[in-house]
PDB file of N, CA and C in Angstrom:
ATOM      1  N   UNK A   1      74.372 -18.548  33.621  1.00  0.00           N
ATOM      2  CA  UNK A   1      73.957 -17.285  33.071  1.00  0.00           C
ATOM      3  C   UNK A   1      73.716 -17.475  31.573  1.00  0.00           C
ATOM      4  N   UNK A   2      72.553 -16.741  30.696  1.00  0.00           N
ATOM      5  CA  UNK A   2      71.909 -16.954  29.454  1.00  0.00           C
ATOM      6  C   UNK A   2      73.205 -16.060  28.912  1.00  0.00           C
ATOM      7  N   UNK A   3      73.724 -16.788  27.687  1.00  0.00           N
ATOM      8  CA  UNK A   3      74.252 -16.031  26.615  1.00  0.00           C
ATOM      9  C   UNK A   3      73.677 -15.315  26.056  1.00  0.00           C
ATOM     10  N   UNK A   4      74.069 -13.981  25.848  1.00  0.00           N
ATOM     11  CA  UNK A   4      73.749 -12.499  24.734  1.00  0.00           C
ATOM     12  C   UNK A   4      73.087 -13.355  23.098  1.00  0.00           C
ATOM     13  N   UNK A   5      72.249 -13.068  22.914  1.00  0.00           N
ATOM     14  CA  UNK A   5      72.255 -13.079  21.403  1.00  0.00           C
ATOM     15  C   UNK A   5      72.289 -12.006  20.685  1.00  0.00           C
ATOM     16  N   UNK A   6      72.930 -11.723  19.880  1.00  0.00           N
ATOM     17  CA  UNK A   6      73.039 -10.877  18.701  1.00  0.00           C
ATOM     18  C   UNK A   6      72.735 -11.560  17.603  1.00  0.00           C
ATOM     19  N   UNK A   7      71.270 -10.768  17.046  1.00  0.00           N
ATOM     20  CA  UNK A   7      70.816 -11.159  15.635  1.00  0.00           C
ATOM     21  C   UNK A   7      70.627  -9.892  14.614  1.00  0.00           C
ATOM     22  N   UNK A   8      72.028  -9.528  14.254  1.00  0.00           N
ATOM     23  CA  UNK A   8      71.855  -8.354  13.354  1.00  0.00           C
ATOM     24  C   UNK A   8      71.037  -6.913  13.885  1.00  0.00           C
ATOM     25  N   UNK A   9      70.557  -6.217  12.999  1.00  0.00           N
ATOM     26  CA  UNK A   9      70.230  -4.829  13.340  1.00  0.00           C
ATOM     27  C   UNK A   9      68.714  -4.646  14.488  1.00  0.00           C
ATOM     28  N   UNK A  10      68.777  -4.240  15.288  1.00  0.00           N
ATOM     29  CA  UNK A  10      67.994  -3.903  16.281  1.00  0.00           C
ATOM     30  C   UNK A  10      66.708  -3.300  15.780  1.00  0.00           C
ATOM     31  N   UNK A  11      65.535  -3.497  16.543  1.00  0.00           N
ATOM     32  CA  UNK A  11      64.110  -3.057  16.171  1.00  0.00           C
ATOM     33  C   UNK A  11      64.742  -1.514  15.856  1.00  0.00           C
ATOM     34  N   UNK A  12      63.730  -1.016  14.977  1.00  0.00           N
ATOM     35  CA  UNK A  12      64.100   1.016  14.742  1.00  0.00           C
ATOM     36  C   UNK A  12      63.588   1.414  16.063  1.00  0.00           C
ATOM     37  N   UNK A  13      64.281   2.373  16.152  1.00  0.00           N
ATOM     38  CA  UNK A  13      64.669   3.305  17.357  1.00  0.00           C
ATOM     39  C   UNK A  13      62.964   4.403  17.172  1.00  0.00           C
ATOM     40  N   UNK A  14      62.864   4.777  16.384  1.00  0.00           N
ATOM     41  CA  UNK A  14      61.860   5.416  15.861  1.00  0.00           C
ATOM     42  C   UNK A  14      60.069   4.713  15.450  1.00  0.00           C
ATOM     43  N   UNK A  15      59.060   5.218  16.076  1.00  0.00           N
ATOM     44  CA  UNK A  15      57.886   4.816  15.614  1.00  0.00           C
ATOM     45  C   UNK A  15      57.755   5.105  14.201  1.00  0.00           C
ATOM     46  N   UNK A  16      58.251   6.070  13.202  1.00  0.00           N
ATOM     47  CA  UNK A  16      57.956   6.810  11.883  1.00  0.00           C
ATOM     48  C   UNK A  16      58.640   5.360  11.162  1.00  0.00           C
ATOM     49  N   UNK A  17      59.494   5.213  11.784  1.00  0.00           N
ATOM     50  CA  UNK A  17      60.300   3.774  10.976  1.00  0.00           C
ATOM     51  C   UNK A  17      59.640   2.305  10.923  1.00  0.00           C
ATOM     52  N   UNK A  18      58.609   1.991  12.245  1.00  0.00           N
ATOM     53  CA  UNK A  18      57.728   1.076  11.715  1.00  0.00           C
ATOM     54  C   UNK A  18      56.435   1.687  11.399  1.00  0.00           C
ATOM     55  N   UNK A  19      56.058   2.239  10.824  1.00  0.00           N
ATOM     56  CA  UNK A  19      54.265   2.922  10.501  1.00  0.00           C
ATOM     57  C   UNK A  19      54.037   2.259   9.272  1.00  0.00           C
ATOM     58  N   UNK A  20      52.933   1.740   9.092  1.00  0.00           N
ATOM     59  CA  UNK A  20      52.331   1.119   7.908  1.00  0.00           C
ATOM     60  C   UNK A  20      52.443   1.935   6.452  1.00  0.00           C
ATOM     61  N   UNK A  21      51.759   1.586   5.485  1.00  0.00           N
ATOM     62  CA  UNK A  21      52.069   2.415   4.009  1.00  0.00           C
ATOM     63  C   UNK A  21      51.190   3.219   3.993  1.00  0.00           C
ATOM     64  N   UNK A  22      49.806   3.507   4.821  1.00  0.00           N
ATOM     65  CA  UNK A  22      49.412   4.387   4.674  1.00  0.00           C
ATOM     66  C   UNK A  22      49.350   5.899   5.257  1.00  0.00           C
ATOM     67  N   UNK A  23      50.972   5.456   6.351  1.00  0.00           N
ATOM     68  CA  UNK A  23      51.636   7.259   6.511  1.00  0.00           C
ATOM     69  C   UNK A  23      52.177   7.512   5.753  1.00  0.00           C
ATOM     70  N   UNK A  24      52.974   8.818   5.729  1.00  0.00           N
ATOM     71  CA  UNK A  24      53.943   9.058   4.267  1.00  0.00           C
ATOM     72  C   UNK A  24      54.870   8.250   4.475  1.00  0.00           C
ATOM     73  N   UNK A  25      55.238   8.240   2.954  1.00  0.00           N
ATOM     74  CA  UNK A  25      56.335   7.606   2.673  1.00  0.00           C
ATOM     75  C   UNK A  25      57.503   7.782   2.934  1.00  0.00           C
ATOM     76  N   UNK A  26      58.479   6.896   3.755  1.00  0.00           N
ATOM     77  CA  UNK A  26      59.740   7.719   3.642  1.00  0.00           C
ATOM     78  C   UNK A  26      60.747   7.702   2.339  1.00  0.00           C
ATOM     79  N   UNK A  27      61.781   8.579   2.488  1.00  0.00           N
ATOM     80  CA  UNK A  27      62.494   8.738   1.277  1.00  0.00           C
ATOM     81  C   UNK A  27      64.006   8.160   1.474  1.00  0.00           C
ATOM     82  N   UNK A  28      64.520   8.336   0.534  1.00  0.00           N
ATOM     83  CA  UNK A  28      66.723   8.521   0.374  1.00  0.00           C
ATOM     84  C   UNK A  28      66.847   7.866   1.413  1.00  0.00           C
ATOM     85  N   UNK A  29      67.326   7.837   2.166  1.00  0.00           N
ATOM     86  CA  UNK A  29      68.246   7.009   3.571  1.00  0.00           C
ATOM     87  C   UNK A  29      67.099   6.341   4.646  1.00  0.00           C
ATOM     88  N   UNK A  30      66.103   6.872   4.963  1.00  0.00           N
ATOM     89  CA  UNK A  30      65.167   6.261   5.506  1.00  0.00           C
ATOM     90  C   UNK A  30      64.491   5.217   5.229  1.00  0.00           C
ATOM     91  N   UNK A  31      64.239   5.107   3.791  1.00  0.00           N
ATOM     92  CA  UNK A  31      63.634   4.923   2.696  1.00  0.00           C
ATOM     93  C   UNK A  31      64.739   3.186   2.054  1.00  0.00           C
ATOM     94  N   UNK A  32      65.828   3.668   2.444  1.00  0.00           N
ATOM     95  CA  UNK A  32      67.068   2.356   2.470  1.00  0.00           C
ATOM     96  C   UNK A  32      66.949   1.693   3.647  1.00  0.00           C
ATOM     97  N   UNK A  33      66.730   2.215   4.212  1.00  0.00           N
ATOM     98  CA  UNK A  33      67.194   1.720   6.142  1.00  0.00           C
ATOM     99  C   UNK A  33      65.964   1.166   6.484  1.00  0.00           C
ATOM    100  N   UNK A  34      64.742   1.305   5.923  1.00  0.00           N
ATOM    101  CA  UNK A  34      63.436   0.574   5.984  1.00  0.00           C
ATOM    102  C   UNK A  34      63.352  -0.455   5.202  1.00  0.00           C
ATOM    103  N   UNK A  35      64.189  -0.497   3.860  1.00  0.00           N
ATOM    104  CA  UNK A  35      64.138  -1.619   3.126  1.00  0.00           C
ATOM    105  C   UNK A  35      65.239  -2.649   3.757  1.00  0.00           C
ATOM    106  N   UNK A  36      66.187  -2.396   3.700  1.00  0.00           N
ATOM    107  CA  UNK A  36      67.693  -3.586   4.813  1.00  0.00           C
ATOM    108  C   UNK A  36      66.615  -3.896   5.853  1.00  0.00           C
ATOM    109  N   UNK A  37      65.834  -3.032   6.612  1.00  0.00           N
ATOM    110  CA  UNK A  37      65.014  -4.210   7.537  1.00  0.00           C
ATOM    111  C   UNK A  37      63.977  -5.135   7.694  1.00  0.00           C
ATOM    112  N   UNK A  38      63.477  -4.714   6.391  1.00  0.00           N
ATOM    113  CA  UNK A  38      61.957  -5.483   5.286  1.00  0.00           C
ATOM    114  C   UNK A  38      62.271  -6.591   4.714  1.00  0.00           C
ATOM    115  N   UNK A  39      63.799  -6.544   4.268  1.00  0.00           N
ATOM    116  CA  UNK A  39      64.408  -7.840   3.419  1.00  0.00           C
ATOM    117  C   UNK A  39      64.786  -8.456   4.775  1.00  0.00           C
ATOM    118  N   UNK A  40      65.223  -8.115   6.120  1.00  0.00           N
ATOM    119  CA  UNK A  40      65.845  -8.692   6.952  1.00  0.00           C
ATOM    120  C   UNK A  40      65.272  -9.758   7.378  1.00  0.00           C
ATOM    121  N   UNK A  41      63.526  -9.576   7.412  1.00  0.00           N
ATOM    122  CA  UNK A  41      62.503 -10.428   8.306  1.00  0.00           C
ATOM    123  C   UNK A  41      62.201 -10.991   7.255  1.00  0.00           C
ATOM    124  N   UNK A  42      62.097 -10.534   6.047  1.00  0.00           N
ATOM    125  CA  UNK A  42      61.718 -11.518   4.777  1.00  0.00           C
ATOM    126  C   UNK A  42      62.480 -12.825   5.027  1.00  0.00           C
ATOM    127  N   UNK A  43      63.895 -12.294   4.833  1.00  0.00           N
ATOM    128  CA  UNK A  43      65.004 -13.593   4.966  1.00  0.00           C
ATOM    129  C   UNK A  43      64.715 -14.327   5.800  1.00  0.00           C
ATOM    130  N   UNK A  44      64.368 -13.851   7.397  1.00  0.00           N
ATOM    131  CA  UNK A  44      64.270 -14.660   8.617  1.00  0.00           C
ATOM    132  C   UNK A  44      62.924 -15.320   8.442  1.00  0.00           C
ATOM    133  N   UNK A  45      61.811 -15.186   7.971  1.00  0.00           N
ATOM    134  CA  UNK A  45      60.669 -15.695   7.567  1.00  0.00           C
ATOM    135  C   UNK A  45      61.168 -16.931   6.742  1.00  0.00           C
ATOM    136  N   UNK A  46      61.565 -16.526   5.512  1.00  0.00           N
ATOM    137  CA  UNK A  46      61.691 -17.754   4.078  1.00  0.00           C
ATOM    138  C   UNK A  46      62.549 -18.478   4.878  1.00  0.00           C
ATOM    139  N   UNK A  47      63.896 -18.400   5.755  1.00  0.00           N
ATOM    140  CA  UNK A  47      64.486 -19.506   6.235  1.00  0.00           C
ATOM    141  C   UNK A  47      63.406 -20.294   7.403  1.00  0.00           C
ATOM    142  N   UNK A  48      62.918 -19.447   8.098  1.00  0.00           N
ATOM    143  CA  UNK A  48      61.907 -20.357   9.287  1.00  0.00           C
ATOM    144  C   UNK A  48      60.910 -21.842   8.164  1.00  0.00           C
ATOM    145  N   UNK A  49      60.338 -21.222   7.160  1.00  0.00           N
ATOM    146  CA  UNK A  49      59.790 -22.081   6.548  1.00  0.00           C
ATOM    147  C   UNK A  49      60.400 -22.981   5.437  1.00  0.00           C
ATOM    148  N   UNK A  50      61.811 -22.682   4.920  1.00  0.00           N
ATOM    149  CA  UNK A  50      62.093 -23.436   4.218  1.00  0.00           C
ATOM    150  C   UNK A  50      63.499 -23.879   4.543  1.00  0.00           C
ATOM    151  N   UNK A  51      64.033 -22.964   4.964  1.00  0.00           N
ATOM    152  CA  UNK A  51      65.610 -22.424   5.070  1.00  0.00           C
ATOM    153  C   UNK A  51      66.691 -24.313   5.266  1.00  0.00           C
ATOM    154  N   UNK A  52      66.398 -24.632   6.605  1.00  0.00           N
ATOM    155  CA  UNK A  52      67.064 -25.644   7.101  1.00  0.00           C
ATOM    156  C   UNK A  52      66.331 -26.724   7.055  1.00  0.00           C
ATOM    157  N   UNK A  53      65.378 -27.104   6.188  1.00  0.00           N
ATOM    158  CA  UNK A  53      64.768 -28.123   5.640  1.00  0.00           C
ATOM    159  C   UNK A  53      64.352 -28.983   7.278  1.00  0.00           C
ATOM    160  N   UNK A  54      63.944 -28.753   7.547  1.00  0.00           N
ATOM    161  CA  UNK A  54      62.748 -29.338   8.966  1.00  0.00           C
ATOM    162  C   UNK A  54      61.904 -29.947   8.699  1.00  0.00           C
ATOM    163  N   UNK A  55      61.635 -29.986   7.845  1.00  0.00           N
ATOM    164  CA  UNK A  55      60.131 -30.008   7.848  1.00  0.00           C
ATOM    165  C   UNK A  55      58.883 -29.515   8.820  1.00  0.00           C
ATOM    166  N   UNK A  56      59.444 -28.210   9.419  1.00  0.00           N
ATOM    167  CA  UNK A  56      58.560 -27.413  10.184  1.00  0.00           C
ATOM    168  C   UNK A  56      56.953 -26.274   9.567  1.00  0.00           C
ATOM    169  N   UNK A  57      57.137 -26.694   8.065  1.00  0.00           N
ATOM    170  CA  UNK A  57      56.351 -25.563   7.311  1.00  0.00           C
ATOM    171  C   UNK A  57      55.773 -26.495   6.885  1.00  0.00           C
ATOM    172  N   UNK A  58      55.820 -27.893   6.443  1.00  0.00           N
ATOM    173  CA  UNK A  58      54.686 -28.892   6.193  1.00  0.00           C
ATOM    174  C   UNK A  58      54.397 -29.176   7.461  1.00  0.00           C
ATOM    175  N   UNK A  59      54.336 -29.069   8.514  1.00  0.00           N
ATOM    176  CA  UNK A  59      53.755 -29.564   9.959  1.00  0.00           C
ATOM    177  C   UNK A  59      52.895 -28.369  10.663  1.00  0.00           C
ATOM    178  N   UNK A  60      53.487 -27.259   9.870  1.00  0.00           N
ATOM    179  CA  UNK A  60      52.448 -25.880  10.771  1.00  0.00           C
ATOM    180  C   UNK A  60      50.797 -25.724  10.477  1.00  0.00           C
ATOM    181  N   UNK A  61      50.908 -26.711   9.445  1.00  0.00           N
ATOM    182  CA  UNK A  61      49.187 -26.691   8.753  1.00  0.00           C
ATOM    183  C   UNK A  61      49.000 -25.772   7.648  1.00  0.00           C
ATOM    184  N   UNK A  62      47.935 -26.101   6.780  1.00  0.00           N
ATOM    185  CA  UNK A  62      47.494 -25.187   6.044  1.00  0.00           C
ATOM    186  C   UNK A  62      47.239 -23.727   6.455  1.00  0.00           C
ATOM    187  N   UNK A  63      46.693 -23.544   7.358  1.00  0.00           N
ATOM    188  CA  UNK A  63      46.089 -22.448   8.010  1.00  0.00           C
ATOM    189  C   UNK A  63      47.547 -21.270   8.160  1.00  0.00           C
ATOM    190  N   UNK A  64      48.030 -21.567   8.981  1.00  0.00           N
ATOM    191  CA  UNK A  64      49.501 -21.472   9.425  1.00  0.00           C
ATOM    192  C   UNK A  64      50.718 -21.241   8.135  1.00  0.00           C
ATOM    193  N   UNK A  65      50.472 -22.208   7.054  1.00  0.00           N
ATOM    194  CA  UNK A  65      51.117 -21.739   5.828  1.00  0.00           C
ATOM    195  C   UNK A  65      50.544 -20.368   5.318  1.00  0.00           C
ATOM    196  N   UNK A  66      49.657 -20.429   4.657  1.00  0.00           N
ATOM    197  CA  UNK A  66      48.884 -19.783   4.152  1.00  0.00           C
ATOM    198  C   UNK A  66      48.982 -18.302   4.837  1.00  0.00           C
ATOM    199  N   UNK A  67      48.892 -18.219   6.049  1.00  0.00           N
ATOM    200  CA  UNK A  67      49.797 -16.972   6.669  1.00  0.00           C
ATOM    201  C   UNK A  67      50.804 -16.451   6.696  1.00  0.00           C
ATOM    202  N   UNK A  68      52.094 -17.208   6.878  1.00  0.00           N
ATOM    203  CA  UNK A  68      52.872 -17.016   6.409  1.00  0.00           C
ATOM    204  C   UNK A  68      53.631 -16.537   5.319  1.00  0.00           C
ATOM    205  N   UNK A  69      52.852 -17.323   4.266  1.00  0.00           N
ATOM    206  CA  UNK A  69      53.114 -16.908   2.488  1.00  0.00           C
ATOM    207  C   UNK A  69      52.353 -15.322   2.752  1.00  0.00           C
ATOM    208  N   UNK A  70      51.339 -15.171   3.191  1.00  0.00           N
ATOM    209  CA  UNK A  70      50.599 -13.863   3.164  1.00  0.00           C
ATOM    210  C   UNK A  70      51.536 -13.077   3.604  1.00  0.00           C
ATOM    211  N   UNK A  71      52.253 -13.028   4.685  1.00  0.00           N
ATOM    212  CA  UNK A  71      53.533 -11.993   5.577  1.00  0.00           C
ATOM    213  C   UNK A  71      54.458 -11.956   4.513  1.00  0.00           C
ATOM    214  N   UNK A  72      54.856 -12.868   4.047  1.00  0.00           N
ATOM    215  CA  UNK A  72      56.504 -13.095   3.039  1.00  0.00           C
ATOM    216  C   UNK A  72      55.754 -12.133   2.100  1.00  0.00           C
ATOM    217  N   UNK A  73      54.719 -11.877   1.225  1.00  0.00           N
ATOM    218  CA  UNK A  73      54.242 -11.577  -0.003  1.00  0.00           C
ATOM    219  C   UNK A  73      54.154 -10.061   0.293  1.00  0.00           C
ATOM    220  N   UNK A  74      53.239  -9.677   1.380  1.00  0.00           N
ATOM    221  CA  UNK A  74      53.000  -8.318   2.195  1.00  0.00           C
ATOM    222  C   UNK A  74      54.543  -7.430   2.227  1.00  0.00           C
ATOM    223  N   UNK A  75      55.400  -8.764   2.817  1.00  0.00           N
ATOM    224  CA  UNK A  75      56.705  -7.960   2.995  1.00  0.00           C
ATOM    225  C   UNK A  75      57.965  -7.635   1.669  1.00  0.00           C
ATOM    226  N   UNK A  76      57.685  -8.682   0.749  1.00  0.00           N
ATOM    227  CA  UNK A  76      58.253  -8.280  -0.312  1.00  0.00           C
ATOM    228  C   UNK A  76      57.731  -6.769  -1.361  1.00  0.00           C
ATOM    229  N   UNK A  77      56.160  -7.082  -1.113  1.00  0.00           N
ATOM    230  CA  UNK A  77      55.511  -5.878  -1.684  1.00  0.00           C
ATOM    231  C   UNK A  77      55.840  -4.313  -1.180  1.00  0.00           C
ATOM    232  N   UNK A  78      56.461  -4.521   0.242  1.00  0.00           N
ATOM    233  CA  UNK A  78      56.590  -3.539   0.705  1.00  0.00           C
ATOM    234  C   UNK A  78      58.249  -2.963   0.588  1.00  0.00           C
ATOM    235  N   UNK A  79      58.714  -4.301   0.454  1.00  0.00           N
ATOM    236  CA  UNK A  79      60.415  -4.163   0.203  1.00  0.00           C
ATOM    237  C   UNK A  79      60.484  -3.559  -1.608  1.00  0.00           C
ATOM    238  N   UNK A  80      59.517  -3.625  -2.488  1.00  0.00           N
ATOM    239  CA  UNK A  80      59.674  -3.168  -3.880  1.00  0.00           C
ATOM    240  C   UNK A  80      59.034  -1.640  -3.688  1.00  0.00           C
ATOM    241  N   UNK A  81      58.265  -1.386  -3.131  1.00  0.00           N
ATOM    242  CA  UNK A  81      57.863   0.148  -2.643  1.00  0.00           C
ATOM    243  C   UNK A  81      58.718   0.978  -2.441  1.00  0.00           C
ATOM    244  N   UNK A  82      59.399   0.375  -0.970  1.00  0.00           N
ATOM    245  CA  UNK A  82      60.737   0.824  -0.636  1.00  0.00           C
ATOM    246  C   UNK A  82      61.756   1.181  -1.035  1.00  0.00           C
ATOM    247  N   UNK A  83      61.958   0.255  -2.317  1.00  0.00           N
ATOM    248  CA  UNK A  83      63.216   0.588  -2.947  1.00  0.00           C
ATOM    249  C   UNK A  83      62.864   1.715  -4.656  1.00  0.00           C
ATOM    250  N   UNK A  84      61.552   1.623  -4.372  1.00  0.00           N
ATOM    251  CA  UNK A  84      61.326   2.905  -5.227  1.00  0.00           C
ATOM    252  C   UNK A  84      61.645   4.328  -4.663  1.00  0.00           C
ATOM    253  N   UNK A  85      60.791   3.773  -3.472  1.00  0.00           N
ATOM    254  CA  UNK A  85      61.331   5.648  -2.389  1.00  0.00           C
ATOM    255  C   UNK A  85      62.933   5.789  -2.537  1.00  0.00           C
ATOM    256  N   UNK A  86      63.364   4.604  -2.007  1.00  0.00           N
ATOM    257  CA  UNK A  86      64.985   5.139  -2.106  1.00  0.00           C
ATOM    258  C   UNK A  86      65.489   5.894  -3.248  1.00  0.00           C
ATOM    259  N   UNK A  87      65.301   5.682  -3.740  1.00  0.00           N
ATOM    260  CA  UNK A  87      65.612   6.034  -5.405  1.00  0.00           C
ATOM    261  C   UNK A  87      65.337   7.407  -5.735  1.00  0.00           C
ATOM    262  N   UNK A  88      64.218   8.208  -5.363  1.00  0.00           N
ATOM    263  CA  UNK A  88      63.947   9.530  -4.795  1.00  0.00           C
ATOM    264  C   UNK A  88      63.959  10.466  -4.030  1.00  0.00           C
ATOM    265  N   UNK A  89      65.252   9.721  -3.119  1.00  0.00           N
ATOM    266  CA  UNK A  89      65.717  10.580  -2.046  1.00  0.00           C
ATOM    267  C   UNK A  89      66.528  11.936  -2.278  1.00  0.00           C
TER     268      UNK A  89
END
């Protein structure tokens, strides 16, 4: 029988919680609880490509990098957004 994995906080329960930046913004607690999960995949991203030294991020190709850095960059931009909303809750 497959062992359970538990990897921290669960997809949001809510569609309003993943919607892109061009619905409204959320605010105060939403607005936190969207950022803890923006930094979450950030983290899980920067370790996939650098984290445990593999050398799995020089082998994925240019193409494949270059995407990646695009997601990490997208998601930090969105994690500094975020933590502006919070701030106006």
């Amino acid at each position: 029988m497959a062992e359970q994995i538990i990897a921290g906080r669960s997809t949001p329960k809510s569609s309003r919680r993943t919607r892109g930046a061009a619905s409204v913004s959320p605010t105060g607690e939403d607005a936190r609880d969207l950022l803890e999960i923006k930094l979450a995949q950030l983290n899980s991203l920067l370790w996939c490509c650098y984290g445990d030294g593999n050398g799995w991020f020089e082998e994925a190709g240019e193409k494949h990098r270059d995407h990646m850095l695009w997601i990490a960059a997208d998601l930090a931009r969105e994690a500094e957004r975020l933590l502006g909303e919070s701030g106006r809750g």
